[in-house]
Protein backbone atom coordinates (compact mmCIF):
# COMPACT_ATOMS: atom_id res chain seq x y z
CA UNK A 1 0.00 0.00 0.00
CA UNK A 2 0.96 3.33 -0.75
CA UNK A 3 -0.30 7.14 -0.69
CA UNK A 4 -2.60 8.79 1.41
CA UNK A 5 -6.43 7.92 2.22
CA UNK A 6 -8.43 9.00 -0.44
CA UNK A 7 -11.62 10.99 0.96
CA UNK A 8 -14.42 13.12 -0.47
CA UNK A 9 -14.79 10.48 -3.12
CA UNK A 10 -18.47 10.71 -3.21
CA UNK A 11 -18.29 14.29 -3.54
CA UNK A 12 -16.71 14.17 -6.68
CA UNK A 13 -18.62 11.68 -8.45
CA UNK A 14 -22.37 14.14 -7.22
CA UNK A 15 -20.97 16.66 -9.38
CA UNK A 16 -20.17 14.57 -12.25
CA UNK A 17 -23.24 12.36 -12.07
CA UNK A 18 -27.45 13.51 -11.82
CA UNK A 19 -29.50 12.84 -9.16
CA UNK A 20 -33.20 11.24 -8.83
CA UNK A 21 -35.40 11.44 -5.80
CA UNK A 22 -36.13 8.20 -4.05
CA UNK A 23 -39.71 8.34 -2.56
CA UNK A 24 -38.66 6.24 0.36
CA UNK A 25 -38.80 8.13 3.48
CA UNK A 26 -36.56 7.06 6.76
CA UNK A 27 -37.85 8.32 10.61
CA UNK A 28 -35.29 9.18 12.53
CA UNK A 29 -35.07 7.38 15.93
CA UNK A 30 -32.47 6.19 18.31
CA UNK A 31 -30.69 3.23 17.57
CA UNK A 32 -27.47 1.91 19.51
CA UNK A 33 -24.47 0.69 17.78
CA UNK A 34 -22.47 -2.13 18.36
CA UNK A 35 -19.45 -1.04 16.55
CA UNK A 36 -17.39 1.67 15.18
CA UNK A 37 -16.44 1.28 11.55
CA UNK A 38 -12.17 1.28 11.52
CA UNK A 39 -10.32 3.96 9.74
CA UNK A 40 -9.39 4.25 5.84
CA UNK A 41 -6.59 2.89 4.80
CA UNK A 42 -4.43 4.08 2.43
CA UNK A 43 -4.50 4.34 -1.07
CA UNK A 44 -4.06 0.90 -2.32
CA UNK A 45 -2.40 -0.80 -5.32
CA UNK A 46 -1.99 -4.77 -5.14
CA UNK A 47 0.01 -6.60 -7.28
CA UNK A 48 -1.76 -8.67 -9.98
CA UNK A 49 0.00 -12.05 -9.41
CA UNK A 50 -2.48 -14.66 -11.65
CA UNK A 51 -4.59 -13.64 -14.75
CA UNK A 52 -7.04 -15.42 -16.49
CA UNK A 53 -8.48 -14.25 -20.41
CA UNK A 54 -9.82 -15.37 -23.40
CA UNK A 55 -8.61 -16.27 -26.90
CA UNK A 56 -9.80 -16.19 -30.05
CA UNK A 57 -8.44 -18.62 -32.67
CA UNK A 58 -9.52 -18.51 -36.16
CA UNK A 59 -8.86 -21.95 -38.14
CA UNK A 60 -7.88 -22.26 -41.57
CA UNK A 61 -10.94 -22.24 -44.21
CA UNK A 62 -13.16 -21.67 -41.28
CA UNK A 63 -12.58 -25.55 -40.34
CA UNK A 64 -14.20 -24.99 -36.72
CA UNK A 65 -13.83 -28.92 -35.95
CA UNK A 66 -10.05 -28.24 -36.19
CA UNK A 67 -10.12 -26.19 -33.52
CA UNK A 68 -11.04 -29.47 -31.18
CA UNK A 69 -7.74 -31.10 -31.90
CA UNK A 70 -5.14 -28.17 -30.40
CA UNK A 71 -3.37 -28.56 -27.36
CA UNK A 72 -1.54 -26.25 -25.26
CA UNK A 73 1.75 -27.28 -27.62
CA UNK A 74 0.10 -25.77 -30.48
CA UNK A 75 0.28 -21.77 -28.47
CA UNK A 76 2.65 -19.65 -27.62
CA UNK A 77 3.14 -17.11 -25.38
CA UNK A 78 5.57 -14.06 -24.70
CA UNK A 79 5.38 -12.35 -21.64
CA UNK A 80 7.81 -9.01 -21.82
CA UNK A 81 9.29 -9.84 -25.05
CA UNK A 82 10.60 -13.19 -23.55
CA UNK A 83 9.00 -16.74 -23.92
CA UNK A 84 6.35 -17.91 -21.23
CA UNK A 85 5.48 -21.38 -20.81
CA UNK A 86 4.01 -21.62 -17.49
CA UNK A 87 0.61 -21.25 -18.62
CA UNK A 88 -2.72 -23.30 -18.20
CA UNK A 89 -5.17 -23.99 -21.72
CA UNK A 90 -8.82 -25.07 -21.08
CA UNK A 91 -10.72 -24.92 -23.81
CA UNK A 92 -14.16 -22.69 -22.99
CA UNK A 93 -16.44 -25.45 -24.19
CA UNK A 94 -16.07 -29.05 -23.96
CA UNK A 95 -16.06 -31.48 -26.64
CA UNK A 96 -18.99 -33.45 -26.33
CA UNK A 97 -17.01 -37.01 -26.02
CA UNK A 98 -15.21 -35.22 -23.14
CA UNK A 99 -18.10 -33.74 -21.24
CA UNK A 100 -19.74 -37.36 -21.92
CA UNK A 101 -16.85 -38.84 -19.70
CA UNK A 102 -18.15 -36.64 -16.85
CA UNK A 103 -17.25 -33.98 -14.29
CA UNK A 104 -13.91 -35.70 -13.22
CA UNK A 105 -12.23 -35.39 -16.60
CA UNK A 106 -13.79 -32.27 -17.95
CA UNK A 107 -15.18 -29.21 -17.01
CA UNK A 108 -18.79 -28.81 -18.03
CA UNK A 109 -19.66 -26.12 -20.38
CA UNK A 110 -23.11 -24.82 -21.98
CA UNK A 111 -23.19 -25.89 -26.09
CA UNK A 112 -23.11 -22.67 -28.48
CA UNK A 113 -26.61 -22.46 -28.71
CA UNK A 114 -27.71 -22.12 -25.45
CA UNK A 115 -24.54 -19.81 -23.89
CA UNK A 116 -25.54 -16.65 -22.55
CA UNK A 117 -23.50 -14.03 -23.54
CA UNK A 118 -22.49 -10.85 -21.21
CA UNK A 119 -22.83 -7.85 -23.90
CA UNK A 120 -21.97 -4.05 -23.46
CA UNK A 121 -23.49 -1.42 -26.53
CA UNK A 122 -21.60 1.35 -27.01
CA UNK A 123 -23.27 3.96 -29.14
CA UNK A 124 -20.41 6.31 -29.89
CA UNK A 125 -21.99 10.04 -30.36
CA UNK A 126 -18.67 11.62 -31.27
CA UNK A 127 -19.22 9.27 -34.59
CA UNK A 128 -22.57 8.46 -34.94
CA UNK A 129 -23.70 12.47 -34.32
CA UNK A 130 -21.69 13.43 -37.69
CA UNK A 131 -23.55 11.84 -40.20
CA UNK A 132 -27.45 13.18 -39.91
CA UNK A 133 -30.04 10.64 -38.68
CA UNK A 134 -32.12 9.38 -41.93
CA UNK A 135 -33.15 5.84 -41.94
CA UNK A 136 -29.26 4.78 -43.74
CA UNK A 137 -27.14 6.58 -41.59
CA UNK A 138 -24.84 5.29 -39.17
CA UNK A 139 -27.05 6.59 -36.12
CA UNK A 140 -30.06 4.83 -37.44
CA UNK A 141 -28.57 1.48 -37.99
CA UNK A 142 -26.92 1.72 -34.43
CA UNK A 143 -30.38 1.80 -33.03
CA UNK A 144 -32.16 -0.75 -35.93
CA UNK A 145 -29.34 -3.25 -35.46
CA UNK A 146 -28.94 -3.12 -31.52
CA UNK A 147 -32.66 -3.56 -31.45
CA UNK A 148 -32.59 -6.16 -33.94
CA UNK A 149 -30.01 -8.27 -32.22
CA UNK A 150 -31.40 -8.38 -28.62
CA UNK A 151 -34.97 -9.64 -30.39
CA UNK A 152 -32.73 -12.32 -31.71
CA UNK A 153 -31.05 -12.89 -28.36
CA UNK A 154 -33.52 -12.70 -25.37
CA UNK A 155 -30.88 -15.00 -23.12
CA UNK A 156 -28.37 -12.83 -23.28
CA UNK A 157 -27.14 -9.95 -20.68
CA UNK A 158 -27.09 -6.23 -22.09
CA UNK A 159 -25.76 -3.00 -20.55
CA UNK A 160 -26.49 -0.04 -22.90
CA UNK A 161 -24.09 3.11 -22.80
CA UNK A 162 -23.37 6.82 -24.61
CA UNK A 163 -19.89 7.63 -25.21
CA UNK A 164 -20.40 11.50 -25.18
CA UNK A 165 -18.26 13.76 -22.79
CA UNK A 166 -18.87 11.17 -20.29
CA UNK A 167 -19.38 7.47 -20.10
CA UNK A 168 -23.33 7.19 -19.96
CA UNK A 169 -25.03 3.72 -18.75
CA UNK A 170 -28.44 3.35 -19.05
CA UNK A 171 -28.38 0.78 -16.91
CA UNK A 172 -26.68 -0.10 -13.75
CA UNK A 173 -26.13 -3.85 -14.28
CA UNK A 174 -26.52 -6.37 -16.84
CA UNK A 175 -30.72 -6.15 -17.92
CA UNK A 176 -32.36 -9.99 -19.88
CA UNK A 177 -33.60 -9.28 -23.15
CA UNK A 178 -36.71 -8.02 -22.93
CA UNK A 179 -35.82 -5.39 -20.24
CA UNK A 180 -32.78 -4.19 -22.37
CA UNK A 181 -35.27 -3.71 -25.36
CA UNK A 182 -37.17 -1.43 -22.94
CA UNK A 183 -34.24 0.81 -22.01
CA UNK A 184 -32.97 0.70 -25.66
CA UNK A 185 -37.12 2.04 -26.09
CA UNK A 186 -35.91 5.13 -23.71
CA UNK A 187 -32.69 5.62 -24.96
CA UNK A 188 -33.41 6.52 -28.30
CA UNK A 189 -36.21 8.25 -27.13
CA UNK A 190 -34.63 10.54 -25.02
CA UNK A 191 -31.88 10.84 -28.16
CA UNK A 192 -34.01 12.32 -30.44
CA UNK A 193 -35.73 14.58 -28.14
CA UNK A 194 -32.07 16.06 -26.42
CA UNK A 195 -29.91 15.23 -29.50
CA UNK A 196 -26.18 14.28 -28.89
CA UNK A 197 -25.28 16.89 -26.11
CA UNK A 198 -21.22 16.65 -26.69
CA UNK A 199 -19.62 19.82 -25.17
CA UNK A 200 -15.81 18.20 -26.73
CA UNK A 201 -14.61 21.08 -24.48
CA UNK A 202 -11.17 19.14 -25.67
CA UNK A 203 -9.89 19.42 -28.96
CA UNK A 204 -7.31 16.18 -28.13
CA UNK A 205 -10.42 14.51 -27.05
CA UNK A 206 -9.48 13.38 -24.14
CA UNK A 207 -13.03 13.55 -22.58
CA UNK A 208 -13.93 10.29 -25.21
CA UNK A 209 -10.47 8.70 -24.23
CA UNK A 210 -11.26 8.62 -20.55
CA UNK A 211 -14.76 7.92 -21.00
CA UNK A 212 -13.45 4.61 -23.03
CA UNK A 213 -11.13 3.77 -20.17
CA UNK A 214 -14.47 4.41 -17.43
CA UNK A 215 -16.35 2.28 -18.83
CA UNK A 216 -14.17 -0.75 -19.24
CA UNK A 217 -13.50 -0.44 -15.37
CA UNK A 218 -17.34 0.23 -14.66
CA UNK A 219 -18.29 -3.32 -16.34
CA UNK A 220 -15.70 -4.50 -14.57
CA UNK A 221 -17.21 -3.87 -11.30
CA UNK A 222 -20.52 -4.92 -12.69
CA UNK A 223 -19.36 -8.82 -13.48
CA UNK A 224 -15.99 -9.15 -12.39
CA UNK A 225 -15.05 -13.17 -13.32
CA UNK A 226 -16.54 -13.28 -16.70
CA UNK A 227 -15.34 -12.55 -19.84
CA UNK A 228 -18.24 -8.95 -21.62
CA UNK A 229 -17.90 -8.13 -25.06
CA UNK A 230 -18.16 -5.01 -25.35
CA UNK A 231 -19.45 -3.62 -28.93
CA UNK A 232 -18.13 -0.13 -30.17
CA UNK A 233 -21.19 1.17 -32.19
CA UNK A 234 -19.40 3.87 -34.79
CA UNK A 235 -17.49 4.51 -38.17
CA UNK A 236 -14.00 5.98 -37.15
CA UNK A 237 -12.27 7.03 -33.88
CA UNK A 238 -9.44 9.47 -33.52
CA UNK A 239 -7.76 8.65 -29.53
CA UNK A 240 -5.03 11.12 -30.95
CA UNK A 241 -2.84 9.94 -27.49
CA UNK A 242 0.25 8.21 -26.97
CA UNK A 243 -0.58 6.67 -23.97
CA UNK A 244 -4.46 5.98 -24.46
CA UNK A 245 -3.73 2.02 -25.56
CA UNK A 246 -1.72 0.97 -23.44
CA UNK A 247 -4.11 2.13 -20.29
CA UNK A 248 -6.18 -0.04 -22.77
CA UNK A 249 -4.59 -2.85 -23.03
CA UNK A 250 -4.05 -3.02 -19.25
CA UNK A 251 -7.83 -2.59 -18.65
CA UNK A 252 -9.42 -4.77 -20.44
CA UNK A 253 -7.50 -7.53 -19.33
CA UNK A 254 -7.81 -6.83 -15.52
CA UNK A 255 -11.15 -6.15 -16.09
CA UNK A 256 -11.96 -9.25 -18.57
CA UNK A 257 -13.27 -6.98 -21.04
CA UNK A 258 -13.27 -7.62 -24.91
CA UNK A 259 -13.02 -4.87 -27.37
CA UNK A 260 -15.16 -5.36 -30.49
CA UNK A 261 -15.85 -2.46 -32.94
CA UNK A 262 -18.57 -2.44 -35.43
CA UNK A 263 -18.37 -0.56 -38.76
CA UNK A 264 -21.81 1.58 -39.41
CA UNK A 265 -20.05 3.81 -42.42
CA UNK A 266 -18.41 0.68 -44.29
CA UNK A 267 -20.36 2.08 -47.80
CA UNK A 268 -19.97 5.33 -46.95
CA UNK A 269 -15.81 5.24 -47.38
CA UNK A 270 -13.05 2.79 -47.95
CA UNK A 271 -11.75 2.38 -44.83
CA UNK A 272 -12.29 3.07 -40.80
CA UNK A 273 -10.13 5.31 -38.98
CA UNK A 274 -8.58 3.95 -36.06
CA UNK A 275 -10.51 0.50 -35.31
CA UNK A 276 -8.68 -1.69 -35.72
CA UNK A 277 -6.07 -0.29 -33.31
CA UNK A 278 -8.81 0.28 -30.80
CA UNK A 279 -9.69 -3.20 -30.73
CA UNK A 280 -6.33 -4.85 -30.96
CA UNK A 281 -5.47 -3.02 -27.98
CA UNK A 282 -8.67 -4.05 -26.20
CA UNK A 283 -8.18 -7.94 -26.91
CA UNK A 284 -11.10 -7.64 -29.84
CA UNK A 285 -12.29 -7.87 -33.58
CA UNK A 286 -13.08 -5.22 -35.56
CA UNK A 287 -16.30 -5.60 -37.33
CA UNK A 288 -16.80 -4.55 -41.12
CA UNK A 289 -17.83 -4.68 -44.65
CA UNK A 290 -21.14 -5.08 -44.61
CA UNK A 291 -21.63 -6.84 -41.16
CA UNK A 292 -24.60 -5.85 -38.67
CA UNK A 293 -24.47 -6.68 -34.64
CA UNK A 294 -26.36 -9.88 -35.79
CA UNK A 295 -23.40 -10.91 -37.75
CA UNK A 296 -21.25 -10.17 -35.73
CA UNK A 297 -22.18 -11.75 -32.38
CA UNK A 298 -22.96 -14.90 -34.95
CA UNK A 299 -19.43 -14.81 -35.68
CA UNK A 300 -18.23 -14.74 -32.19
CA UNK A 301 -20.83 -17.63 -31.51
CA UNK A 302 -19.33 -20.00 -34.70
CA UNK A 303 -15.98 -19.41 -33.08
CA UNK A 304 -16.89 -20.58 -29.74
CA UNK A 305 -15.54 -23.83 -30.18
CA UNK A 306 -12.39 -22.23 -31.15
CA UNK A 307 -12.43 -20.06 -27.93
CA UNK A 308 -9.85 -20.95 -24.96
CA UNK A 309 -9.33 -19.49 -21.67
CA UNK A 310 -5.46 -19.42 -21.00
CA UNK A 311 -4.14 -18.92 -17.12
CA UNK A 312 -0.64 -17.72 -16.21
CA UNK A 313 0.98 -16.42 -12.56
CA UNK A 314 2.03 -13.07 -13.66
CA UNK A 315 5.92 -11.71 -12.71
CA UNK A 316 6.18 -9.53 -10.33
CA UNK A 317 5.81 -5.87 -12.10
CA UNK A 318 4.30 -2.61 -11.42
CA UNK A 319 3.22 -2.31 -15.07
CA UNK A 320 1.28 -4.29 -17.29
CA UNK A 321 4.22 -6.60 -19.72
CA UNK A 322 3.31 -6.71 -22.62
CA UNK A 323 1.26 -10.01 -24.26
CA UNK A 324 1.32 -11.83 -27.50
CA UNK A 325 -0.36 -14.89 -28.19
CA UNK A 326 0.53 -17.05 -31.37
CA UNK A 327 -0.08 -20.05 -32.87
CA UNK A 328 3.10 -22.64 -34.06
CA UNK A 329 0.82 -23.55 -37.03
CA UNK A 330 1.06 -20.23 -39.39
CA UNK A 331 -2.52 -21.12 -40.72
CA UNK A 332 -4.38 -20.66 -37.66
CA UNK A 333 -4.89 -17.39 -36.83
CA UNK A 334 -5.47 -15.73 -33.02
CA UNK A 335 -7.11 -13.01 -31.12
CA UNK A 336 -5.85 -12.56 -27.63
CA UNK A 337 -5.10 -9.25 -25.39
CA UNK A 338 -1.76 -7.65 -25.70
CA UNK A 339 -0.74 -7.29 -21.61
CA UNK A 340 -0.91 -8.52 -18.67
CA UNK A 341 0.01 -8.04 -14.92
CA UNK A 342 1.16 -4.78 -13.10
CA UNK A 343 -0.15 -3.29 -10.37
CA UNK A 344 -4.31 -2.86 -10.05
CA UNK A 345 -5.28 -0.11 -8.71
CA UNK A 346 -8.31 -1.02 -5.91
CA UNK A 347 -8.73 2.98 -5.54
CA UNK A 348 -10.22 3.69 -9.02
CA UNK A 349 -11.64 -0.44 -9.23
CA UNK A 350 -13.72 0.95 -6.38
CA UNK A 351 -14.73 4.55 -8.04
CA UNK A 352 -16.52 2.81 -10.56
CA UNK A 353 -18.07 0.13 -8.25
CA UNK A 354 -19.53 3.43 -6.88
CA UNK A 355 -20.57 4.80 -10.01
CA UNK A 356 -22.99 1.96 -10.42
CA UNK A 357 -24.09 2.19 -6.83
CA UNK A 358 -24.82 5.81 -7.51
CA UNK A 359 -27.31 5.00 -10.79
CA UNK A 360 -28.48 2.06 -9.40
CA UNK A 361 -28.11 1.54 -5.65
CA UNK A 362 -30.34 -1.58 -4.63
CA UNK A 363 -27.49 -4.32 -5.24
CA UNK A 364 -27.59 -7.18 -2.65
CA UNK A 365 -24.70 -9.65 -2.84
CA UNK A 366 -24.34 -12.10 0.30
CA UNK A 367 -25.58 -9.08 2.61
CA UNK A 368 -28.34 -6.25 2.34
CA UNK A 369 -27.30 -2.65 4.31
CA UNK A 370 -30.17 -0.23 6.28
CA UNK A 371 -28.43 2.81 6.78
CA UNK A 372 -30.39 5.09 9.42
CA UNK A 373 -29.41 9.18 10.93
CA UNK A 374 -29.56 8.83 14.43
CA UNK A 375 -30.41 12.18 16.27
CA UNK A 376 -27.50 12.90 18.52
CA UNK A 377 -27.97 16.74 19.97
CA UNK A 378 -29.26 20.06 19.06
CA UNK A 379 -27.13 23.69 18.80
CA UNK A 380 -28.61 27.09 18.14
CA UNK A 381 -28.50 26.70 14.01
CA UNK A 382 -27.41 23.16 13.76
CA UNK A 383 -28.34 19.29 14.69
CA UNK A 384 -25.89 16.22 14.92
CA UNK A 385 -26.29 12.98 13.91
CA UNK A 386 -24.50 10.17 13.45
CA UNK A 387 -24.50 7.74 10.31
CA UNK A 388 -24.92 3.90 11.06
CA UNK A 389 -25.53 0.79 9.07
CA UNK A 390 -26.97 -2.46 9.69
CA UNK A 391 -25.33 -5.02 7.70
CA UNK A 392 -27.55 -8.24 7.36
CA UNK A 393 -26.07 -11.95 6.06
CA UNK A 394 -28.30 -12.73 2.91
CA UNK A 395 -26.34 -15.08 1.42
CA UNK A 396 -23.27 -17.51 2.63
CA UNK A 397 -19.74 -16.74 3.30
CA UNK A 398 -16.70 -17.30 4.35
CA UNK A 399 -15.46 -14.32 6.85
CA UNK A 400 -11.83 -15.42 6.56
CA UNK A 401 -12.10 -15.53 3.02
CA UNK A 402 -14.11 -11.94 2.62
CA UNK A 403 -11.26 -10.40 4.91
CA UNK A 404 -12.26 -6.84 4.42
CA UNK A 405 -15.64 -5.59 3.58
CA UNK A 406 -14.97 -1.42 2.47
CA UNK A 407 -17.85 0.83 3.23
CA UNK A 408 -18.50 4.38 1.89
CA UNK A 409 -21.56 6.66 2.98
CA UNK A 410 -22.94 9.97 2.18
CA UNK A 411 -25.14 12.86 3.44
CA UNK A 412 -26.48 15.75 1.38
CA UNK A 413 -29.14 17.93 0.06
CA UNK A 414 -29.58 16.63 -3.14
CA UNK A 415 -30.73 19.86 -4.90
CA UNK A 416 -27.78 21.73 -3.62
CA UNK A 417 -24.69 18.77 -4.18
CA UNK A 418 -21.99 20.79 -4.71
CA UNK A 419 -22.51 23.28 -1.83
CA UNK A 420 -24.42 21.36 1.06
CA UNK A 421 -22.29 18.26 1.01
CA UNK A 422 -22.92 17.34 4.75
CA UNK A 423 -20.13 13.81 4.73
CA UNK A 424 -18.88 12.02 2.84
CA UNK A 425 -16.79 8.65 3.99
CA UNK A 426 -15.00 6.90 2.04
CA UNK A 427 -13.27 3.45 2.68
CA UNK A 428 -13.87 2.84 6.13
CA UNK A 429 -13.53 -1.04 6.80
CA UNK A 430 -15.50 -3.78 8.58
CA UNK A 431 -13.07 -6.66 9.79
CA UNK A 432 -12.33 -9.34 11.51
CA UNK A 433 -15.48 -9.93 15.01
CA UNK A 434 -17.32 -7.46 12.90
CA UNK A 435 -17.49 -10.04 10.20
CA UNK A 436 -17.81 -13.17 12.32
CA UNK A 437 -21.03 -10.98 13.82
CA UNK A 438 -22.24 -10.63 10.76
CA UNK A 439 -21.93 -14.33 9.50
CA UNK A 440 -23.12 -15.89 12.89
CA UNK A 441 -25.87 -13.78 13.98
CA UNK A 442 -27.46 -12.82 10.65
CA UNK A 443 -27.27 -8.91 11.01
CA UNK A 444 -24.75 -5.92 12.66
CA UNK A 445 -25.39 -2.47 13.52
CA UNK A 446 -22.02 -0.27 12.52
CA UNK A 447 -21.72 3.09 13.18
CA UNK A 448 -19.30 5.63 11.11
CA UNK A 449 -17.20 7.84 13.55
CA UNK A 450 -17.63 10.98 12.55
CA UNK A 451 -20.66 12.88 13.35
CA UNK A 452 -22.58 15.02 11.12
CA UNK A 453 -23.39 18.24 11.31
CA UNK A 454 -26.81 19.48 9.50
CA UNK A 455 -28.10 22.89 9.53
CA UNK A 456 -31.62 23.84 10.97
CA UNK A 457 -32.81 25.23 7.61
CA UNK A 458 -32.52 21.20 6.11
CA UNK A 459 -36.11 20.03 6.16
CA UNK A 460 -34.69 16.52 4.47
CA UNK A 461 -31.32 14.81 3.16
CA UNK A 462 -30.49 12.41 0.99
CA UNK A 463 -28.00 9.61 2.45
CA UNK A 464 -26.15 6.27 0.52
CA UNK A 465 -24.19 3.49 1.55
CA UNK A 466 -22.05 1.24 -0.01
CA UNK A 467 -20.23 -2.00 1.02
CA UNK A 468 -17.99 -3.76 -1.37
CA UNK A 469 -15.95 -6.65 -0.71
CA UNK A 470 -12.86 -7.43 -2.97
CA UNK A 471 -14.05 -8.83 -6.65
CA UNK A 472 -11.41 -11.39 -7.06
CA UNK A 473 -13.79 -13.13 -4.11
CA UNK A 474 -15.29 -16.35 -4.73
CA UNK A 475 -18.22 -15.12 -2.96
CA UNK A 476 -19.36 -11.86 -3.62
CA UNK A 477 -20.14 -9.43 -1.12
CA UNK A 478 -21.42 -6.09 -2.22
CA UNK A 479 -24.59 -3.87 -1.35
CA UNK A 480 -25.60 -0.86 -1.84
CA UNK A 481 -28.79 1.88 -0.55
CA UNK A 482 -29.96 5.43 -1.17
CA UNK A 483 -32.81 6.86 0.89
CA UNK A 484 -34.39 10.30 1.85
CA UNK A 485 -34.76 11.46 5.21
CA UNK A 486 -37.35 13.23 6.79
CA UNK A 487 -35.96 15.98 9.37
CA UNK A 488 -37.46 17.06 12.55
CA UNK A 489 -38.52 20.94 12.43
């Protein structure tokens, strides 16, 4: 660990992010608690010791059965320019004569037709804005096509996003089908009524770079062990940075993250600008000439039997080494990220877990949070309260394996966020007996140390709560709640 604490988190993100009113309405009583949340720590970085991704490989004349046949002789692997061979191959789904010997000798996978697939669309305004909005255009077709393909593909998981001056999700957390076709419903509603809203205050465009980069790490918070394809909707893209891929390249990898770009102007001029860097850097394929989202994700579905997931124990490094991935037979081609390792940064992993919180803030993973402003005095212009918690067990696990459970909370008037900003605590921790507590007796009542102070004037305050365990967990352990409180006059 390094640094110094990082406060005023949620602060930041207020400003940055809009508010709705919850109609849920909290009395305020007096409630004891049994515990005193402990102190941030400091900023931390851990080392990123194992990594697990995906491959692509593409087989000569399309020959998907020859895919069944390689072996982990038949890859190879560089790991900072040097040769890496300590590296596990499982194949991401199981031949049927091997899944027919059972669980002992193969690990079971779902067939091609059934698999659900984890899907991100990315409608790219800085793009997609430039080229009108009749029924041919590149804005239509985003829309048509998205629409088109989640009809097709009810099973899946979508998240549905705006790449404008800021990363914009529509959603929260991965929707089904049918509720993704509703949001997509709003979305392009609320589109053509606003129209693309880009200040590009930036003429580098550094605003689209780091919105890129945010949402990577926000669907990385969202699903952290499986593999989400994320779909670039657009026609060119201009990073103009030297730096940009590599934070790329880095990302998506830590954050299992697959960069796929789809072509809406591929009759419109020769060729795109800047895909297919984008999505060699982000471990993906670059979409074109004539193919639609349909296509595409019936591309990625052929290939399945062709896709591997490749482990390897990292070296010790604080940056990401860079990756390559080949084959030893020249006719089979493969798709793989391009680094791996380095140092992950749990500070900004944890920013975006509280981005989602913020949109959506009624996640329950292994425990569900009540947070509740207990009355503590009165002044002349001013009340205090404190800020507790109770943390209830909804689901099983392990304390000793959970460790650490980080909490954030916030008080403020919601109309007024960046001037009546009452606290704002970020990274406190829940350890050790608090954890047993929770895990034996079903429920805990923490309390954060600091009082808060809220003026007379306040006739209600919005509060949220966050608790986040660390995603590489086996068991997940994350909640989240926003309420509004009714204040004594």
């Amino acid at each position: 660990m390094r640094g110094r604490p990082k406060r005023r988190k949620i602060f930041i993100m207020l400003r940055a992010l809009g508010w709705s009113a919850l109609a849920l309405l909290l009395p305020v009583v007096g409630v004891g608690a049994e515990e005193t949340l402990q102190a941030p720590g400091l900023r931390e970085r851990v080392k990123v010791e194992r990594t697990q991704f995906e491959v692509i490989v593409w087989p000569p004349k399309n020959d998907v059965a020859a895919c069944g046949s390689l072996t982990k002789a038949d890859f190879e692997l560089s790991l900072a320019r040097k040769p890496f061979v300590d590296f596990e191959l499982d194949p991401l789904e199981v031949p049927p004569e091997a899944a027919a010997q059972g669980p002992s000798d193969a690990l079971a996978m779902p067939a091609p037709a059934t698999a659900s697939r984890s899907v991100a669309l990315l409608f790219d305004w800085w793009a997609l804005g430039r080229q009108g909005d009749d029924e041919y255009s590149p804005y239509t077709r985003a829309f048509k096509q998205s629409r088109a393909y989640i009809e097709e593909h009810p099973s899946d998981r979508y998240v549905i996003l705006a790449l404008g001056d800021d990363a914009t999700f529509r959603s929260a957390t991965f929707q089904s089908g049918p509720d993704a076709l509703a949001t997509l419903d709003r979305f392009e509603a609320d589109t053509r009524a606003t129209g693309f809203l880009i200040r590009g205050e930036h003429l580098d465009r550094r605003s689209w770079r780091g919105a890129v980069l945010e949402a990577v790490m926000r669907l990385g918070a969202m699903e952290p062990r499986e593999t989400k394809d994320l779909f670039v909707l657009t026609t060119d893209v201009y990073p103009q940075s030297d730096v940009f891929h590599d934070d790329l390249r880095k990302l998506t990898t830590q954050n299992k993250v697959r960069v796929n770009t789809l072509d809406l102007a591929w009759d419109i001029r020769l060729l795109p600008e800047g895909l297919f860097a984008l999505s060699e850097a982000g471990g993906g394929i670059v979409f074109t000439d004539s193919a639609t989202l349909t296509t595409a994700i019936q591309t990625l579905d052929r290939l399945r039997p062709c896709t591997f997931r490749i482990t390897l124990n990292v070296p010790d490094s604080k940056r990401a080494l860079p990756l390559s991935v080949t084959m030893t037979d020249a006719r089979f081609r493969v798709t793989a990220p391009e680094a791996a390792g380095g140092l992950f940064d749990v500070d900004a992993a944890e920013d975006a877990e509280l981005k989602n919180d913020f949109e959506d803030p009624t996640t329950e993973l292994g425990v569900r949070i009540t947070p509740q402003l207990v009355l503590l005095s009165r002044g002349e212009r001013s009340a205090k309260y404190a800020l507790t918690l109770r943390v209830e067990k909804t689901g099983d696990f392990d304390p000793e394996e959970v460790s650490t459970l980080r909490v954030y909370g916030a008080v403020w008037n919601k109309l007024k966020p960046d001037t009546a900003m009452y606290a704002d605590y970020s990274a406190f921790r829940i350890t050790g007996d608090g954890l047993r507590k929770i895990a034996e007796s079903g429920g805990e009542i923490f309390r954060f140390p600091d009082p808060v102070n809220i003026p007379d004037r306040e006739r209600s305050v919005s509060v949220i709560v966050s608790v986040h365990g660390s995603r590489d967990l086996l068991s997940r352990v994350s909640a989240s709640r926003r309420i509004e409180v009714s204040l004594p006059e």
